[in-house]
C-alpha atoms as a PDB file:
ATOM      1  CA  UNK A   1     -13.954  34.432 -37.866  1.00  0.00           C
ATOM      2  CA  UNK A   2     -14.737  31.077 -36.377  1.00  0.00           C
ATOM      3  CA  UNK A   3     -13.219  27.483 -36.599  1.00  0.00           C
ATOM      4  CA  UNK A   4     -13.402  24.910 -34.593  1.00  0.00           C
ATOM      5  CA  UNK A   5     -15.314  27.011 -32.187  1.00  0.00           C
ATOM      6  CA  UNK A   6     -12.301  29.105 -31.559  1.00  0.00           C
ATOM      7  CA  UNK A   7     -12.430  33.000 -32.324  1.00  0.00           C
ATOM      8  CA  UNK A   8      -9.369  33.715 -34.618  1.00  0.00           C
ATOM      9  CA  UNK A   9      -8.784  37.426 -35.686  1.00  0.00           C
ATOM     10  CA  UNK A  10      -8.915  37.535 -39.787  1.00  0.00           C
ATOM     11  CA  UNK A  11      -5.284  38.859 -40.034  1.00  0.00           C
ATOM     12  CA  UNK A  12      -3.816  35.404 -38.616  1.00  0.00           C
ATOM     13  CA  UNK A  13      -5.697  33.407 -41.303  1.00  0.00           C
ATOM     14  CA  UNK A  14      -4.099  33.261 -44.761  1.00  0.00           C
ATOM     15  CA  UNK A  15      -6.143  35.184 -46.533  1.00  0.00           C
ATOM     16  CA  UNK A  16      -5.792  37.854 -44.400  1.00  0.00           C
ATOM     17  CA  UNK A  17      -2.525  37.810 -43.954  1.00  0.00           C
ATOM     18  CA  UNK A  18      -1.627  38.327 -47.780  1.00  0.00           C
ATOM     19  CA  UNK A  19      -4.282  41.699 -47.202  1.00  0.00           C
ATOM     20  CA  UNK A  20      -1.911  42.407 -44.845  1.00  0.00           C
ATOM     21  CA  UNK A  21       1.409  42.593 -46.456  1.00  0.00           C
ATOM     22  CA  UNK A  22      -0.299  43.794 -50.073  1.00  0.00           C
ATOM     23  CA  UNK A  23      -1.354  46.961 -48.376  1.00  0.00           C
ATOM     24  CA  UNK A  24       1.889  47.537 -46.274  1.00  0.00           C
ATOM     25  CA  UNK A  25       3.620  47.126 -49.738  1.00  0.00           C
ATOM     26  CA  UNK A  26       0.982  49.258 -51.380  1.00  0.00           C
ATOM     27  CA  UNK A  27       1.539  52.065 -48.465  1.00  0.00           C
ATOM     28  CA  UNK A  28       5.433  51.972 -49.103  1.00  0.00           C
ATOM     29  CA  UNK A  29       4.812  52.558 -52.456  1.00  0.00           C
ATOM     30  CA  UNK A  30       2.778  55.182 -52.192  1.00  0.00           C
ATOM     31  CA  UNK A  31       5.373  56.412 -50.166  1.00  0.00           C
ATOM     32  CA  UNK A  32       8.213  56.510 -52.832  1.00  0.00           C
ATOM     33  CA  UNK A  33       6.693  56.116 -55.940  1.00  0.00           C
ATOM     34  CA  UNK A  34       9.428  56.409 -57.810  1.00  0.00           C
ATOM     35  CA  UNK A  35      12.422  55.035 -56.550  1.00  0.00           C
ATOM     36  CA  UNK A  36      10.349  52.389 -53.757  1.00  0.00           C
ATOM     37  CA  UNK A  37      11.831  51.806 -50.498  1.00  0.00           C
ATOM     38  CA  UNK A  38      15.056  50.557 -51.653  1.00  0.00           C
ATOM     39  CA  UNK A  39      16.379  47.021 -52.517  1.00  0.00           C
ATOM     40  CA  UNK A  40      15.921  44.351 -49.654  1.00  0.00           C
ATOM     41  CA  UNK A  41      13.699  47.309 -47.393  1.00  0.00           C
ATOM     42  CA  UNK A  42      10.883  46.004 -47.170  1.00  0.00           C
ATOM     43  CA  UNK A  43      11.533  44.081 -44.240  1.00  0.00           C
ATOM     44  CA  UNK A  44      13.392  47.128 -42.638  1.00  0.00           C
ATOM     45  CA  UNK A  45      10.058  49.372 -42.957  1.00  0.00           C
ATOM     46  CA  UNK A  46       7.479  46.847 -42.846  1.00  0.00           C
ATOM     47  CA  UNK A  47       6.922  48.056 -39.101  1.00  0.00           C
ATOM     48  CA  UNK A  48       6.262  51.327 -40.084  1.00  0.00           C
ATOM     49  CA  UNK A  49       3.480  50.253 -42.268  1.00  0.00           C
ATOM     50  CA  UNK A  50       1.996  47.663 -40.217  1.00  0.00           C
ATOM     51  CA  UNK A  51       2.214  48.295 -36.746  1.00  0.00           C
ATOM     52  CA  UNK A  52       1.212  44.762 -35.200  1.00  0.00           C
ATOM     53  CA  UNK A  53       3.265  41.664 -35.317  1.00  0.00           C
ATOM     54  CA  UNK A  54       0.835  39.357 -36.864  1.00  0.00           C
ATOM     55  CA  UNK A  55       0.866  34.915 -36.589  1.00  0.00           C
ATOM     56  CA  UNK A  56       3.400  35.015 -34.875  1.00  0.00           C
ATOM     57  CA  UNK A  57       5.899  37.178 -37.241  1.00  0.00           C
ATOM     58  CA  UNK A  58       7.408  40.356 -36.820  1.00  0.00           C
ATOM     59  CA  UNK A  59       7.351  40.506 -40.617  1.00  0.00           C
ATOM     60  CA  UNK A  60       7.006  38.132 -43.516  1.00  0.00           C
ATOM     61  CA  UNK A  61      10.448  39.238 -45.905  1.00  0.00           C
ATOM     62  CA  UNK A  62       8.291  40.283 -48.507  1.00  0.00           C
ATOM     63  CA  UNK A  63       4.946  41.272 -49.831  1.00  0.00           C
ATOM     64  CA  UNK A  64       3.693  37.719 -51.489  1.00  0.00           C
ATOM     65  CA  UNK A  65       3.307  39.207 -54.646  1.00  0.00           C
ATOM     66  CA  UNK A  66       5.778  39.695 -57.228  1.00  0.00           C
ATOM     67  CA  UNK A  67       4.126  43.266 -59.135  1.00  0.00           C
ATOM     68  CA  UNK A  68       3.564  45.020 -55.610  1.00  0.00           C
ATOM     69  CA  UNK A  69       6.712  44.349 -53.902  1.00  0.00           C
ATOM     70  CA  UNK A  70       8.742  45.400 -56.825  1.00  0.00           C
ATOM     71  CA  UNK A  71       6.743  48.483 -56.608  1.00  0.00           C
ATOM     72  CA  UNK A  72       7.245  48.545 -52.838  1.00  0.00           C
ATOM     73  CA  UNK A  73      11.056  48.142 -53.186  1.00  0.00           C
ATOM     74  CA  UNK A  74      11.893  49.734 -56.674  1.00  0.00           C
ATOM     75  CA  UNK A  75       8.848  51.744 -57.374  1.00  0.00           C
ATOM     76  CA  UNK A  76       7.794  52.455 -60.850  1.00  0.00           C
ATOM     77  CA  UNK A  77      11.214  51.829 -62.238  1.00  0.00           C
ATOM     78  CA  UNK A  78      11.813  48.620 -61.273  1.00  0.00           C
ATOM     79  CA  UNK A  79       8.435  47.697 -62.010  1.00  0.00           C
ATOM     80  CA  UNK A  80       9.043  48.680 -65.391  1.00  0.00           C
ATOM     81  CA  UNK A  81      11.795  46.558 -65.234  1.00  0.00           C
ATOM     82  CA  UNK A  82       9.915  43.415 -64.253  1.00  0.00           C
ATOM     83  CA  UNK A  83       7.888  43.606 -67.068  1.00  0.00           C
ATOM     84  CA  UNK A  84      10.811  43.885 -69.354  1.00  0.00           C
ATOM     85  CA  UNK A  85      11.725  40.867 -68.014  1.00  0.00           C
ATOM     86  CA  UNK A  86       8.527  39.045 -67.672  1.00  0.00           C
ATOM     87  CA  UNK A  87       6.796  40.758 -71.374  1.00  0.00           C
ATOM     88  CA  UNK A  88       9.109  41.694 -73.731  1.00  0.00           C
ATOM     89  CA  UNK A  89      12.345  39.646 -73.144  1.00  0.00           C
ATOM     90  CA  UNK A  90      10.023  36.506 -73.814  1.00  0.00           C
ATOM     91  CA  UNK A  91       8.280  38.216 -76.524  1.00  0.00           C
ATOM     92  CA  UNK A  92      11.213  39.229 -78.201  1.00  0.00           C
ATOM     93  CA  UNK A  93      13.036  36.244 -78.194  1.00  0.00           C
ATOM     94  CA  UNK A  94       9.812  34.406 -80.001  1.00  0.00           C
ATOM     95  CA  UNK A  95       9.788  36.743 -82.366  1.00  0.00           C
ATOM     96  CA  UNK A  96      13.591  36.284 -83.324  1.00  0.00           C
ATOM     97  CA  UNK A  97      13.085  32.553 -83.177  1.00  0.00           C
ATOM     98  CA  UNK A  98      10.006  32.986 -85.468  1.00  0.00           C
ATOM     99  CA  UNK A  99      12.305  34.951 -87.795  1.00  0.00           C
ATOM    100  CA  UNK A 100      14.748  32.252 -87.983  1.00  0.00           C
ATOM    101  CA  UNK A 101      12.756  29.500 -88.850  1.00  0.00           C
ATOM    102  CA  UNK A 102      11.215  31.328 -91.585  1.00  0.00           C
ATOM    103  CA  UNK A 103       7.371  32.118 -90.362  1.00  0.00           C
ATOM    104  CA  UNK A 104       7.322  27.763 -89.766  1.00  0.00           C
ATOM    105  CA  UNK A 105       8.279  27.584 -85.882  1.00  0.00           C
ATOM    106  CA  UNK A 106       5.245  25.225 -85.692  1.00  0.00           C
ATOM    107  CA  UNK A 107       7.313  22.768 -87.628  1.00  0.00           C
ATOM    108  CA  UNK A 108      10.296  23.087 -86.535  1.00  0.00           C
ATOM    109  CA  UNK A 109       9.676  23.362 -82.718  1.00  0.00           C
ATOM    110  CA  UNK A 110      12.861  20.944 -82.047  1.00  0.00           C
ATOM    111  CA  UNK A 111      15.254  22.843 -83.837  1.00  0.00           C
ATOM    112  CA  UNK A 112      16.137  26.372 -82.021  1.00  0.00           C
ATOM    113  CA  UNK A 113      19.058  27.160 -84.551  1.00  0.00           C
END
């Protein structure tokens, strides 16, 4: 890739360094399906997956993107439990709001209780 007339290697711009870390995290996964890596590993194995240092880093402290480095870290467990969190704890606590104020939360959008 060029800029400014200087040759710069694709992994050092931004772009490429998110391609980077997605398919390190995807690797670990695929790895440990399951379980992941382990809580606060993926900096500890990152060198196994990606064997260059790259802008400068050794390693980034995590995969840039929520969904994979859960799966990375916690595998298919704690993914699940992401979108718990993200889905249906938001889901569910519209729905019991929605129950409370009757079917009318439209009107009564300042009032929680």
């Amino acid at each position: 890739m060029k800029k400014i007339g200087i040759v710069i290697p694709a992994y050092r711009e931004s772009a490429g360094i998110h391609l980077e870390l997605w398919k390190a995290a995807w690797r670990m996964f695929k790895d440990r399906p399951i379980l992941g890596a382990g809580l606060s590993n993926y900096n500890t194995l990152f060198g196994h997956y990606h064997s260059l240092p790259f802008a400068g880093r050794p390693s980034w402290g995590n995969a840039h993107d929520t969904c994979l480095f859960q799966m990375a870290e916690r595998g298919l467990i704690g993914l699940a439990a992401l979108q718990v969190g993200m889905v249906w704890m938001p889901t569910l606590a519209l729905y019991c709001w929605m129950g409370r104020s009757g079917g009318r939360a439209d009107r009564r959008w300042g009032r929680l209780w």
